[in-house]
PDB file of N, CA and C in Angstrom:
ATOM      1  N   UNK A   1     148.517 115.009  43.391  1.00  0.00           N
ATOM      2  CA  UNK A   1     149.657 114.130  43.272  1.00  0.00           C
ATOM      3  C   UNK A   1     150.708 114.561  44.285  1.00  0.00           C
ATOM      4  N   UNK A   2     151.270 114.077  44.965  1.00  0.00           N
ATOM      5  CA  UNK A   2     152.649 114.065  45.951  1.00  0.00           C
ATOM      6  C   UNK A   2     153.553 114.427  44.888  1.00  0.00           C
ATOM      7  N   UNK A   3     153.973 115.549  45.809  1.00  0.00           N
ATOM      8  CA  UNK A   3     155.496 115.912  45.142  1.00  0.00           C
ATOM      9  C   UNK A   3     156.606 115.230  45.512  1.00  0.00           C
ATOM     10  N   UNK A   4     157.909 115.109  44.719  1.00  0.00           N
ATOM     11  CA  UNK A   4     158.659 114.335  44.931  1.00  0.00           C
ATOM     12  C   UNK A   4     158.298 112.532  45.098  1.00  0.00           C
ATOM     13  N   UNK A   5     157.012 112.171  44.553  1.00  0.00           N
ATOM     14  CA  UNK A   5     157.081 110.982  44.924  1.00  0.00           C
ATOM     15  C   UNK A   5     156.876 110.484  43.284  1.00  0.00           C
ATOM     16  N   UNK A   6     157.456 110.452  42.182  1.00  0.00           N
ATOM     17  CA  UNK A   6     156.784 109.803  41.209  1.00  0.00           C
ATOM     18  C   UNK A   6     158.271 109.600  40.556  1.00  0.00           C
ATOM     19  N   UNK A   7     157.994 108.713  39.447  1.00  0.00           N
ATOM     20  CA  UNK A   7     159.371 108.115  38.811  1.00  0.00           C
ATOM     21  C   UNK A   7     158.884 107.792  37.108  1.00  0.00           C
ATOM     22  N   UNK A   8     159.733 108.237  36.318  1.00  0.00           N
ATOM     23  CA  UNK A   8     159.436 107.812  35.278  1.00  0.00           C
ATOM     24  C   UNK A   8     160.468 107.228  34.306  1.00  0.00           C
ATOM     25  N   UNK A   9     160.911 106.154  33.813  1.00  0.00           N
ATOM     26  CA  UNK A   9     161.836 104.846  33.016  1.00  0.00           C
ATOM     27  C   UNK A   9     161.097 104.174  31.910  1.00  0.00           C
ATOM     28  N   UNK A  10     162.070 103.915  31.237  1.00  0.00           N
ATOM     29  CA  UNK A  10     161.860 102.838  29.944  1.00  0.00           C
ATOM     30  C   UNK A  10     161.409 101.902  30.045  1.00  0.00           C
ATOM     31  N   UNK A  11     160.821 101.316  29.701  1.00  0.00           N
ATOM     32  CA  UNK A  11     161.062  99.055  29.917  1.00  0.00           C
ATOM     33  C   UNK A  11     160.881  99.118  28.151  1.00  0.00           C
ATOM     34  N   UNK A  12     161.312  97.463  27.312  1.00  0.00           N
ATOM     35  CA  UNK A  12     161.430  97.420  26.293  1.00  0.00           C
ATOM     36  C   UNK A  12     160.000  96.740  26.098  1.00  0.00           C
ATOM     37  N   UNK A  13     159.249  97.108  25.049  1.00  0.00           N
ATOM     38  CA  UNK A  13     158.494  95.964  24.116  1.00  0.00           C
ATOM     39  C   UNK A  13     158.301  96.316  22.802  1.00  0.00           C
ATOM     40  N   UNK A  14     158.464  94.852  22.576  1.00  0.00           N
ATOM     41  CA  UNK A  14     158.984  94.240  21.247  1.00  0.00           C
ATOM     42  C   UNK A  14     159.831  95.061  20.903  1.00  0.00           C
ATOM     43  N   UNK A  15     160.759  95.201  21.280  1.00  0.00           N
ATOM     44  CA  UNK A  15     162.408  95.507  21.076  1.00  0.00           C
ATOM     45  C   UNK A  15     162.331  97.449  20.591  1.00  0.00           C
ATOM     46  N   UNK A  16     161.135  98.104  21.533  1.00  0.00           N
ATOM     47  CA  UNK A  16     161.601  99.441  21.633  1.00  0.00           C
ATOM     48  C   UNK A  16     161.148  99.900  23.120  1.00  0.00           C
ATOM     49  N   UNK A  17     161.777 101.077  23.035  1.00  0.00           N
ATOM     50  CA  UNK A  17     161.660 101.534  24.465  1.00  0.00           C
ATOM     51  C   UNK A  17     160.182 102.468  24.553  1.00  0.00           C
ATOM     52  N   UNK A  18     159.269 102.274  25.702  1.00  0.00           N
ATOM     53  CA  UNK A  18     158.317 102.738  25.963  1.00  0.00           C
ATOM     54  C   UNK A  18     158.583 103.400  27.163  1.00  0.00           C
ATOM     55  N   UNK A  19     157.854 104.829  27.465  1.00  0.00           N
ATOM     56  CA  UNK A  19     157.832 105.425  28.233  1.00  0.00           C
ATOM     57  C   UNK A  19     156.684 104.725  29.386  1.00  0.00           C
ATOM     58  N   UNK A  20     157.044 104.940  30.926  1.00  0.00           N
ATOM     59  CA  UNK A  20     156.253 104.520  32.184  1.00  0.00           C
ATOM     60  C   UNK A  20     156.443 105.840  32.905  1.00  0.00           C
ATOM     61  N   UNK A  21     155.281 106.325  33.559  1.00  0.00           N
ATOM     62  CA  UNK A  21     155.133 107.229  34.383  1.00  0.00           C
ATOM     63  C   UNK A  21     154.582 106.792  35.818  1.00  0.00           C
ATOM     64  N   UNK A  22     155.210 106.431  37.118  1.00  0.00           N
ATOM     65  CA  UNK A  22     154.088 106.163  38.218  1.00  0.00           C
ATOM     66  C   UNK A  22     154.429 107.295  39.209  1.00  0.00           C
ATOM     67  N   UNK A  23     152.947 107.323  39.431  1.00  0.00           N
ATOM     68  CA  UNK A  23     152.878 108.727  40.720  1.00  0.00           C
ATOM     69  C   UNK A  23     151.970 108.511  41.504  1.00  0.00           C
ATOM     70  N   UNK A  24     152.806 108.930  43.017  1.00  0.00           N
ATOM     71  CA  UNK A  24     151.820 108.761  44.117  1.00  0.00           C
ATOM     72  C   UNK A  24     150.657 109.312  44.234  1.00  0.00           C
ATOM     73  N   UNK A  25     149.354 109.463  44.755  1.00  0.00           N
ATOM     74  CA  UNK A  25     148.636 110.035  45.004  1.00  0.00           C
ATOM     75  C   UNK A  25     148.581 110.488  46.517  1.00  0.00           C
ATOM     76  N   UNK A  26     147.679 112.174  46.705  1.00  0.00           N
ATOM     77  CA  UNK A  26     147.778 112.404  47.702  1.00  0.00           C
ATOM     78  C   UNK A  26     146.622 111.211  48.407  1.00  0.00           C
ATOM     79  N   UNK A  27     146.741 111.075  50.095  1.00  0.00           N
ATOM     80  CA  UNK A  27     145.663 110.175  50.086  1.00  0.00           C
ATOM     81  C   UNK A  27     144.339 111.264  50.517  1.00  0.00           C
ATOM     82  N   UNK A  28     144.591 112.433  50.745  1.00  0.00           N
ATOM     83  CA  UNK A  28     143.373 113.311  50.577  1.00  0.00           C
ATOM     84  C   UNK A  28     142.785 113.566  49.353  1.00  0.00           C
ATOM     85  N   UNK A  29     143.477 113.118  48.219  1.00  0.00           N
ATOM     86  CA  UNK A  29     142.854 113.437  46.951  1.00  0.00           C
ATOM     87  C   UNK A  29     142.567 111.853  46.244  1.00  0.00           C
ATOM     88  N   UNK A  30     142.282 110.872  47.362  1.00  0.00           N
ATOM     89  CA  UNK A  30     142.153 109.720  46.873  1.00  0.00           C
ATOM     90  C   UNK A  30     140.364 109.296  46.240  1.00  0.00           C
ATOM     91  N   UNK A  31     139.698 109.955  47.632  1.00  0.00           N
ATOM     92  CA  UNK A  31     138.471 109.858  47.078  1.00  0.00           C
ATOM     93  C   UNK A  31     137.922 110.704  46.007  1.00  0.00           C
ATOM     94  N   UNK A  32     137.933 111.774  45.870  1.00  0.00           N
ATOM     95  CA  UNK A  32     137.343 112.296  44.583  1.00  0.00           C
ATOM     96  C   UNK A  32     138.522 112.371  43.413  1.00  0.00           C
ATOM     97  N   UNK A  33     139.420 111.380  43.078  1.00  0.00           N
ATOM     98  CA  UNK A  33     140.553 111.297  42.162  1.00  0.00           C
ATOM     99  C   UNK A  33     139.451 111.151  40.842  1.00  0.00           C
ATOM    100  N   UNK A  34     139.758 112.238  40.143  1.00  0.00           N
ATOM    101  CA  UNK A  34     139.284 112.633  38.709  1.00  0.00           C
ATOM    102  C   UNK A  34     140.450 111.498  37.797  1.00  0.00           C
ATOM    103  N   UNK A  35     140.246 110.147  37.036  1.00  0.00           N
ATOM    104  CA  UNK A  35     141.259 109.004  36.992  1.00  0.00           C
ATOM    105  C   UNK A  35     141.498 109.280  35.497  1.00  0.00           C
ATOM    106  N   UNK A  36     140.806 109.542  34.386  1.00  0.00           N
ATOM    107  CA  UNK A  36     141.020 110.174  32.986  1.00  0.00           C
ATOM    108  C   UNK A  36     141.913 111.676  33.563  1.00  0.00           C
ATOM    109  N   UNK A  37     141.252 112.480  33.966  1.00  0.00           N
ATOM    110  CA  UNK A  37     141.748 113.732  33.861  1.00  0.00           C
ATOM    111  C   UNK A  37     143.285 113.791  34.146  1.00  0.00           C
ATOM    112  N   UNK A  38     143.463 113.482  35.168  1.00  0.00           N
ATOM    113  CA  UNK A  38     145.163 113.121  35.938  1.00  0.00           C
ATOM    114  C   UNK A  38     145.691 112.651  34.786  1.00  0.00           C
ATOM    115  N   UNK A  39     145.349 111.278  33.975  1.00  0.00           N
ATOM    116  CA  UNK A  39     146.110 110.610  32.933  1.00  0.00           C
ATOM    117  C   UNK A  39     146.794 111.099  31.781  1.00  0.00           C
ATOM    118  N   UNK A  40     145.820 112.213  31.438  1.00  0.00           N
ATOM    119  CA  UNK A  40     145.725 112.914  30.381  1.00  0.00           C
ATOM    120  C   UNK A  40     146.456 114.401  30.569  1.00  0.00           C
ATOM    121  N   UNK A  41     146.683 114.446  31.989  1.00  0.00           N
ATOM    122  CA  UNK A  41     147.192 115.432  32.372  1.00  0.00           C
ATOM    123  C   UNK A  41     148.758 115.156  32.500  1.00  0.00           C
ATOM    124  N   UNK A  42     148.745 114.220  32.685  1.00  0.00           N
ATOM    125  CA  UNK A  42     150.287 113.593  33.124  1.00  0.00           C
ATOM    126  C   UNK A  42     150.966 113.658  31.424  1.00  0.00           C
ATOM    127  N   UNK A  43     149.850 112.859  30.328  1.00  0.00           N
ATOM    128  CA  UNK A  43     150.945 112.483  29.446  1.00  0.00           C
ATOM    129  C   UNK A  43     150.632 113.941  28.487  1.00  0.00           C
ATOM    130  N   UNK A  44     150.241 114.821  28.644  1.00  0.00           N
ATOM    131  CA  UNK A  44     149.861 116.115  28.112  1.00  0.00           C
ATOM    132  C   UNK A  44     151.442 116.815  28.509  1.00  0.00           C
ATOM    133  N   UNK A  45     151.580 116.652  29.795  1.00  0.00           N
ATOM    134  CA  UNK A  45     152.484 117.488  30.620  1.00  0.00           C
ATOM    135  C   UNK A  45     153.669 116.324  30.313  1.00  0.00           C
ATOM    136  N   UNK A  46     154.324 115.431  29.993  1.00  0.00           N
ATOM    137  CA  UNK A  46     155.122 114.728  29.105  1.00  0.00           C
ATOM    138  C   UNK A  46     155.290 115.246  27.773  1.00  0.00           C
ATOM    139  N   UNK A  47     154.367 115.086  26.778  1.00  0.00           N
ATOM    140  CA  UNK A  47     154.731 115.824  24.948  1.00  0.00           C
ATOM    141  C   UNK A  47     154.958 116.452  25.069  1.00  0.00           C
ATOM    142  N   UNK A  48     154.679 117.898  26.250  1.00  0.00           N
ATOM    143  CA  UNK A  48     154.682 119.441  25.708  1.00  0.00           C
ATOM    144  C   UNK A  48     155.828 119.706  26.348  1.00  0.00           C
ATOM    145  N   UNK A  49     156.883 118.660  27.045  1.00  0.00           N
ATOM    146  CA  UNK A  49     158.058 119.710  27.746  1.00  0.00           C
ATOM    147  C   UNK A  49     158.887 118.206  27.392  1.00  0.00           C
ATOM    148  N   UNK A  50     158.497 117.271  26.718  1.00  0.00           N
ATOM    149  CA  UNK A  50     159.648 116.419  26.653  1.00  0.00           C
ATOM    150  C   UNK A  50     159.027 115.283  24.822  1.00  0.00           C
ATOM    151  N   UNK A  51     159.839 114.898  23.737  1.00  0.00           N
ATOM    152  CA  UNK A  51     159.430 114.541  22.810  1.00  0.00           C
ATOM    153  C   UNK A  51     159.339 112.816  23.540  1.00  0.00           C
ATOM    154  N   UNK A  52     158.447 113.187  23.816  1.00  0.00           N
ATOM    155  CA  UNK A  52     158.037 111.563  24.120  1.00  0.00           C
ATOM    156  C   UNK A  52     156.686 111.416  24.101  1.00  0.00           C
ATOM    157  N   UNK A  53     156.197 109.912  23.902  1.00  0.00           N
ATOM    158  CA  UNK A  53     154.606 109.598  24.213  1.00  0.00           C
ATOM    159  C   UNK A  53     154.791 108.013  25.463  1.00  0.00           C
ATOM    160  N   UNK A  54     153.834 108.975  26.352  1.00  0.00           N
ATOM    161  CA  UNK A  54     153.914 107.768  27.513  1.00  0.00           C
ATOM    162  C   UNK A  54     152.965 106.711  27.144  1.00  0.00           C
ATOM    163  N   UNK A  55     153.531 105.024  27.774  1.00  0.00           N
ATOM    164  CA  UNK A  55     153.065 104.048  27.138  1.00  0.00           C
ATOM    165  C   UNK A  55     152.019 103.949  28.270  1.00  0.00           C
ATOM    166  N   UNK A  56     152.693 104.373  29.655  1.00  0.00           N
ATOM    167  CA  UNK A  56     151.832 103.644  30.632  1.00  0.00           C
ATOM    168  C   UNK A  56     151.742 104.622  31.545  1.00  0.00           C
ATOM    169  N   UNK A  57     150.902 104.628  32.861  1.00  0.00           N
ATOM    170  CA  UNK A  57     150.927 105.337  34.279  1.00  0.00           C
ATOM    171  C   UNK A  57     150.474 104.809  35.108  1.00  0.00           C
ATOM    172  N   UNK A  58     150.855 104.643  36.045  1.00  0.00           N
ATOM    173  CA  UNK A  58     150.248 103.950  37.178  1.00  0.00           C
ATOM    174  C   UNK A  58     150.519 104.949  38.329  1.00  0.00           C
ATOM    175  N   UNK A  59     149.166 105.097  38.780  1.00  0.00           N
ATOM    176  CA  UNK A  59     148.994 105.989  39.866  1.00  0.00           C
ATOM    177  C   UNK A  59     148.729 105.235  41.526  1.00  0.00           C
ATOM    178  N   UNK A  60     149.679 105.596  42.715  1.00  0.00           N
ATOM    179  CA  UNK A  60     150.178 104.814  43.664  1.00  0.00           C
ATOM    180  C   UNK A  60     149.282 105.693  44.397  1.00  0.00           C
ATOM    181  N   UNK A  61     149.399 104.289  45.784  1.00  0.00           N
ATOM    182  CA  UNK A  61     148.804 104.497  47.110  1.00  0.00           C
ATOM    183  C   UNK A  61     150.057 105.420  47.716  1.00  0.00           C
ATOM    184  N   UNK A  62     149.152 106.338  48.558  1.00  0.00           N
ATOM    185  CA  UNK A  62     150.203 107.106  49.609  1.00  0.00           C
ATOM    186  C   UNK A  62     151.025 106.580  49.828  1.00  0.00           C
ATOM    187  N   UNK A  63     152.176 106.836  50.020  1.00  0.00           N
ATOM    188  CA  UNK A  63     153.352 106.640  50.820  1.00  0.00           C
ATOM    189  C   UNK A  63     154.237 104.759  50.185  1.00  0.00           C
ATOM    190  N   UNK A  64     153.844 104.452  48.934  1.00  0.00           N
ATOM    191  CA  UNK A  64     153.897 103.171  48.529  1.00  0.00           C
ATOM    192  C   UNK A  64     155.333 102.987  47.391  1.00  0.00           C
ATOM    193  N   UNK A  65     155.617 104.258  47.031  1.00  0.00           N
ATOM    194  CA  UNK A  65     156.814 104.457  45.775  1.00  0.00           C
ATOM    195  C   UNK A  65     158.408 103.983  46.606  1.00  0.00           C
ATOM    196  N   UNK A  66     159.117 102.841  46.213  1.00  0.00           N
ATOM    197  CA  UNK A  66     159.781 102.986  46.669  1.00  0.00           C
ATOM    198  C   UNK A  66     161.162 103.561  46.774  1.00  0.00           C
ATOM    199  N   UNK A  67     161.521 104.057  47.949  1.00  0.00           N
ATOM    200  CA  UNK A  67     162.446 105.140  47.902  1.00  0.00           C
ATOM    201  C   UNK A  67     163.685 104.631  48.390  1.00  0.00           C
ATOM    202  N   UNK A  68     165.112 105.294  48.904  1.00  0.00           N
ATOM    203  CA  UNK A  68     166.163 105.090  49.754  1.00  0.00           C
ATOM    204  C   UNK A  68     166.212 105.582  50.760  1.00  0.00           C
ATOM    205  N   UNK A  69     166.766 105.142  51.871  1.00  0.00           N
ATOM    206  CA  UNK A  69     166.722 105.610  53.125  1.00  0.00           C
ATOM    207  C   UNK A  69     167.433 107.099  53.247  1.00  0.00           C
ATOM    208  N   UNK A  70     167.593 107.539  52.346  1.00  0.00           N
ATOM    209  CA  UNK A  70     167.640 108.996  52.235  1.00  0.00           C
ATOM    210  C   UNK A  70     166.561 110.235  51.481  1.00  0.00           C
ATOM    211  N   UNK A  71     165.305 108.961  50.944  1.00  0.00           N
ATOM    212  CA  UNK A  71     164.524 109.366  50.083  1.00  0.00           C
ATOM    213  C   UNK A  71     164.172 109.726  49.295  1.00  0.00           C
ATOM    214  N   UNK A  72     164.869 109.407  48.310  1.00  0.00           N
ATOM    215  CA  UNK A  72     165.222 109.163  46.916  1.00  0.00           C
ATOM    216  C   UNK A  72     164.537 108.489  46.235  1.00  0.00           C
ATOM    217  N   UNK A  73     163.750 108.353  44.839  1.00  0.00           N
ATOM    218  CA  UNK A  73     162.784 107.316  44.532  1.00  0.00           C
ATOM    219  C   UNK A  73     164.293 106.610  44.166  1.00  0.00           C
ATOM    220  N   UNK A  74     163.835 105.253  44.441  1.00  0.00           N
ATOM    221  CA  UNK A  74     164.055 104.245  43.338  1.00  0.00           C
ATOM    222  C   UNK A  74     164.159 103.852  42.230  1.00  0.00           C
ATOM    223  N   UNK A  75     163.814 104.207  40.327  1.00  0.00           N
ATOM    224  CA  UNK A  75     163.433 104.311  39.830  1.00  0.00           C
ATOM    225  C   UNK A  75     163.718 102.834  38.949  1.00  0.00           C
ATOM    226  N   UNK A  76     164.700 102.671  39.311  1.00  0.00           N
ATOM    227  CA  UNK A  76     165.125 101.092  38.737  1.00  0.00           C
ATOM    228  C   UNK A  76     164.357 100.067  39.781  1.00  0.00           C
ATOM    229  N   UNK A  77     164.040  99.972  41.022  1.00  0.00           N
ATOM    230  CA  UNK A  77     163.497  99.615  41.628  1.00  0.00           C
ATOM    231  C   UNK A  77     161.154  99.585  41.280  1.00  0.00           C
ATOM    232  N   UNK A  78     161.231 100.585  40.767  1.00  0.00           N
ATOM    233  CA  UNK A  78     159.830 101.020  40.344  1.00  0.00           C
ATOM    234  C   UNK A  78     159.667 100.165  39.011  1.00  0.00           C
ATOM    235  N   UNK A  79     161.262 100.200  38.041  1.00  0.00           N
ATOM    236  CA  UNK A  79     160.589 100.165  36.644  1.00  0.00           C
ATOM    237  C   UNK A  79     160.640  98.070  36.837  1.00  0.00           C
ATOM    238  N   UNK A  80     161.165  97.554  37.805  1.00  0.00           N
ATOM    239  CA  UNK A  80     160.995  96.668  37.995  1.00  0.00           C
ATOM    240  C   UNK A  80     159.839  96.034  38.332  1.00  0.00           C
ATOM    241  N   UNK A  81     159.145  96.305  39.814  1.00  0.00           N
ATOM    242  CA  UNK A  81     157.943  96.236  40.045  1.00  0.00           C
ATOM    243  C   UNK A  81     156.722  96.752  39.407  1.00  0.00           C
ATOM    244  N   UNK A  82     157.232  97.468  38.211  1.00  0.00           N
ATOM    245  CA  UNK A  82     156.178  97.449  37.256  1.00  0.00           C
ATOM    246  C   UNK A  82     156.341  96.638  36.476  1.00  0.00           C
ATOM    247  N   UNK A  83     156.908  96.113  36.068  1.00  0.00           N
ATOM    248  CA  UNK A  83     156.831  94.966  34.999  1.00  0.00           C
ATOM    249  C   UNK A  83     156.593  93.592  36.154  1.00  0.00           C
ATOM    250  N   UNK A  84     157.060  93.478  36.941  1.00  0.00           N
ATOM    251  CA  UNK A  84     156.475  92.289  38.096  1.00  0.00           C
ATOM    252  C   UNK A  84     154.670  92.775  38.332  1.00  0.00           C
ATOM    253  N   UNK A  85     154.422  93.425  38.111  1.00  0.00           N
ATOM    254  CA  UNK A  85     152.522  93.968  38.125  1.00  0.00           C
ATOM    255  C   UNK A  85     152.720  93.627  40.127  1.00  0.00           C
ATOM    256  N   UNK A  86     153.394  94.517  40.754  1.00  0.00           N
ATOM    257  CA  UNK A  86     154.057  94.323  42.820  1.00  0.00           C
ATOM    258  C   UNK A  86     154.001  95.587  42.561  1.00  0.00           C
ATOM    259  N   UNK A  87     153.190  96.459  41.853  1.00  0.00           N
ATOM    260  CA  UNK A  87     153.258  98.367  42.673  1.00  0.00           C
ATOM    261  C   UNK A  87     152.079  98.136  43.282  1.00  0.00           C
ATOM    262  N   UNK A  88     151.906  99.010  44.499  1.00  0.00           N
ATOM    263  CA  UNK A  88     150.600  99.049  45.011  1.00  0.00           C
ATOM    264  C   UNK A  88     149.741 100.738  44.516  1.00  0.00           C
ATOM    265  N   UNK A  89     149.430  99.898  43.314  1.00  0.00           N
ATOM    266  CA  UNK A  89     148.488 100.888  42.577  1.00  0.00           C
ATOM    267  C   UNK A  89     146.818 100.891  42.862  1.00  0.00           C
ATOM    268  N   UNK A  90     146.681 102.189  42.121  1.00  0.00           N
ATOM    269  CA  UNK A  90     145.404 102.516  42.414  1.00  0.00           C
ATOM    270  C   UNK A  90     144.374 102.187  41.073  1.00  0.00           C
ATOM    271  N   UNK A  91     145.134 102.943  40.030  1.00  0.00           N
ATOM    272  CA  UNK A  91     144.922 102.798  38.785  1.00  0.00           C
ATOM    273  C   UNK A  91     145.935 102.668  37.778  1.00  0.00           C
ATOM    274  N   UNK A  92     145.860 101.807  36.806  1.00  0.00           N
ATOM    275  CA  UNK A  92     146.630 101.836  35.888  1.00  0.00           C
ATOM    276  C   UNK A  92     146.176 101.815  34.606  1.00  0.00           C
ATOM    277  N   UNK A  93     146.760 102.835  33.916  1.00  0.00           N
ATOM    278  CA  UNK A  93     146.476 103.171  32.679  1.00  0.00           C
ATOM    279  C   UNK A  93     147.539 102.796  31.525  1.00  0.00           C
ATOM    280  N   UNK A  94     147.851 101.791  30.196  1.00  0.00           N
ATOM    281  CA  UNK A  94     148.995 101.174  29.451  1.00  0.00           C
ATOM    282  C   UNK A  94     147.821 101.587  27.880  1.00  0.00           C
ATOM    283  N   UNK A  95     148.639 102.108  27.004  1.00  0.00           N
ATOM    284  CA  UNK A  95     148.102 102.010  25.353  1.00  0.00           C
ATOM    285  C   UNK A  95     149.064 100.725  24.880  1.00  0.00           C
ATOM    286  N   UNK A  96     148.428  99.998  24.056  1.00  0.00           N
ATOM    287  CA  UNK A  96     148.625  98.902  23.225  1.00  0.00           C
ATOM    288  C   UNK A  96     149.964  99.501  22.741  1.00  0.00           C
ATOM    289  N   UNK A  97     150.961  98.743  22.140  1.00  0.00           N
ATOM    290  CA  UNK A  97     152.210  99.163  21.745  1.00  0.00           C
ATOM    291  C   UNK A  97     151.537  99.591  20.118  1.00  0.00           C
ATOM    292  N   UNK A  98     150.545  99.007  19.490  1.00  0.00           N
ATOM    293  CA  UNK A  98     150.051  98.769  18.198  1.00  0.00           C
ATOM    294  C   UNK A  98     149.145  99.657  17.709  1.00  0.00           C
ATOM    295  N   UNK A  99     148.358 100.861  19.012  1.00  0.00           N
ATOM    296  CA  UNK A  99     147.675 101.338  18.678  1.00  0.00           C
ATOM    297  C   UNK A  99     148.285 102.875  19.103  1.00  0.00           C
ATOM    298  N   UNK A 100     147.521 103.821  18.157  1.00  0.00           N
ATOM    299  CA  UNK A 100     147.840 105.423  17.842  1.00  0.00           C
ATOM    300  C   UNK A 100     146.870 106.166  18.715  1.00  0.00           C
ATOM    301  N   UNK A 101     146.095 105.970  19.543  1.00  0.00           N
ATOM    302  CA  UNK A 101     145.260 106.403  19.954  1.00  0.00           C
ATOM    303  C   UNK A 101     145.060 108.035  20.810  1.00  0.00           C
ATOM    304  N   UNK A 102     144.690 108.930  20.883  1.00  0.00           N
ATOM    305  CA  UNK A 102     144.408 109.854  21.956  1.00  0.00           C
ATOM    306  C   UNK A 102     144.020 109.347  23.638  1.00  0.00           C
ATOM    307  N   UNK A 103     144.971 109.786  24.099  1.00  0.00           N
ATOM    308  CA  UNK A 103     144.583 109.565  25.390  1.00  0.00           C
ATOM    309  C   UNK A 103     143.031 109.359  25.527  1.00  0.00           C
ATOM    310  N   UNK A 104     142.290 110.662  25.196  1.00  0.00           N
ATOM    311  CA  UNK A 104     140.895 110.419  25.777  1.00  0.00           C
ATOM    312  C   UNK A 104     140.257 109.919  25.405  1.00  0.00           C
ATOM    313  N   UNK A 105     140.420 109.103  23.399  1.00  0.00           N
ATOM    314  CA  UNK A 105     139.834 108.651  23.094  1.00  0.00           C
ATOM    315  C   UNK A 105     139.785 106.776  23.544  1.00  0.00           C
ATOM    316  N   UNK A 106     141.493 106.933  23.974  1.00  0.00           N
ATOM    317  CA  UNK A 106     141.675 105.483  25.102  1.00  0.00           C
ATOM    318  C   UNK A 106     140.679 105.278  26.817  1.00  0.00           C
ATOM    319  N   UNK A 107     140.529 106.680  27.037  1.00  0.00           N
ATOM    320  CA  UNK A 107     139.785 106.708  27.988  1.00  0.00           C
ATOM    321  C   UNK A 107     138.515 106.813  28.010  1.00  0.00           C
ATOM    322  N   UNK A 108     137.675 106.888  27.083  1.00  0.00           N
ATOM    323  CA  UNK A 108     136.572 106.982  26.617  1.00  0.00           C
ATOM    324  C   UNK A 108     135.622 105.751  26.076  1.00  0.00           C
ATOM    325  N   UNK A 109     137.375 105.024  25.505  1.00  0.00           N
ATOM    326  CA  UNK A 109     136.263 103.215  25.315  1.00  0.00           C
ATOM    327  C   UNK A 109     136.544 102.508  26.030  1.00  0.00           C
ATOM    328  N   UNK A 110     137.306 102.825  27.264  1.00  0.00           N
ATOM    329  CA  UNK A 110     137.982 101.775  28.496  1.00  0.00           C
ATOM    330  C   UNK A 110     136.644 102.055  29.248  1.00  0.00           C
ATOM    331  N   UNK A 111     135.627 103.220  28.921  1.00  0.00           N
ATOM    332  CA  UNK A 111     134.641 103.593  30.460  1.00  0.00           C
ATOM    333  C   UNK A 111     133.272 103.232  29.752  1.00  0.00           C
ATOM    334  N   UNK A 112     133.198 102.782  28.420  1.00  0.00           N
ATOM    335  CA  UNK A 112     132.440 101.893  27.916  1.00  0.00           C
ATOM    336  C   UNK A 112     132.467 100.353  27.776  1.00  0.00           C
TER     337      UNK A 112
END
């Protein structure tokens, strides 16, 4: 994953706030991108240093997050174009607002 390139914001559904995580990828680590492991790694590394459960992640093309001409992410800018479905993603990973699930066990019937 690129450092300094990822952003993470609220958006509402059905009238609560859900966590969004998007992060660039390196583009040397594009071809053998392990796409469960990262996911699970991301929202692992979310619960254990912050009381939250992430709703969504979307993992970006190199150099695609947008930033300020001082290079700054955007993050209001991101949490927008994620809800417009305009990130230039690679993968995206969202749990149902309705369901309790384990990450891996979400990743496990998405690869069935």
């Amino acid at each position: 994953l690129r450092a300094n390139c990822g952003a993470a914001f609220a958006i509402q559904i059905e009238n609560q706030e859900r966590l969004v995580v998007v992060q660039e990828v390196e583009r040397t680590a594009l071809r053998n991108l392990n796409v469960p492991e990262v996911i699970e790694a991301i929202c692992r590394a979310v619960g254990e240093n912050h009381i939250a459960e992430v709703y969504a992640v979307t993992l970006l093309k190199t150099g695609s997050i947008p930033k300020t001409t001082s290079g700054k992410v955007q993050r209001s800018t991101c949490q927008k174009a994620f809800q417009n479905d305009s990130l230039s993603s690679i993968f995206q990973w969202q749990i149902p607002a309705d369901q309790q699930s384990t990450i891996t066990d979400l990743m496990a019937r998405s690869q069935t």
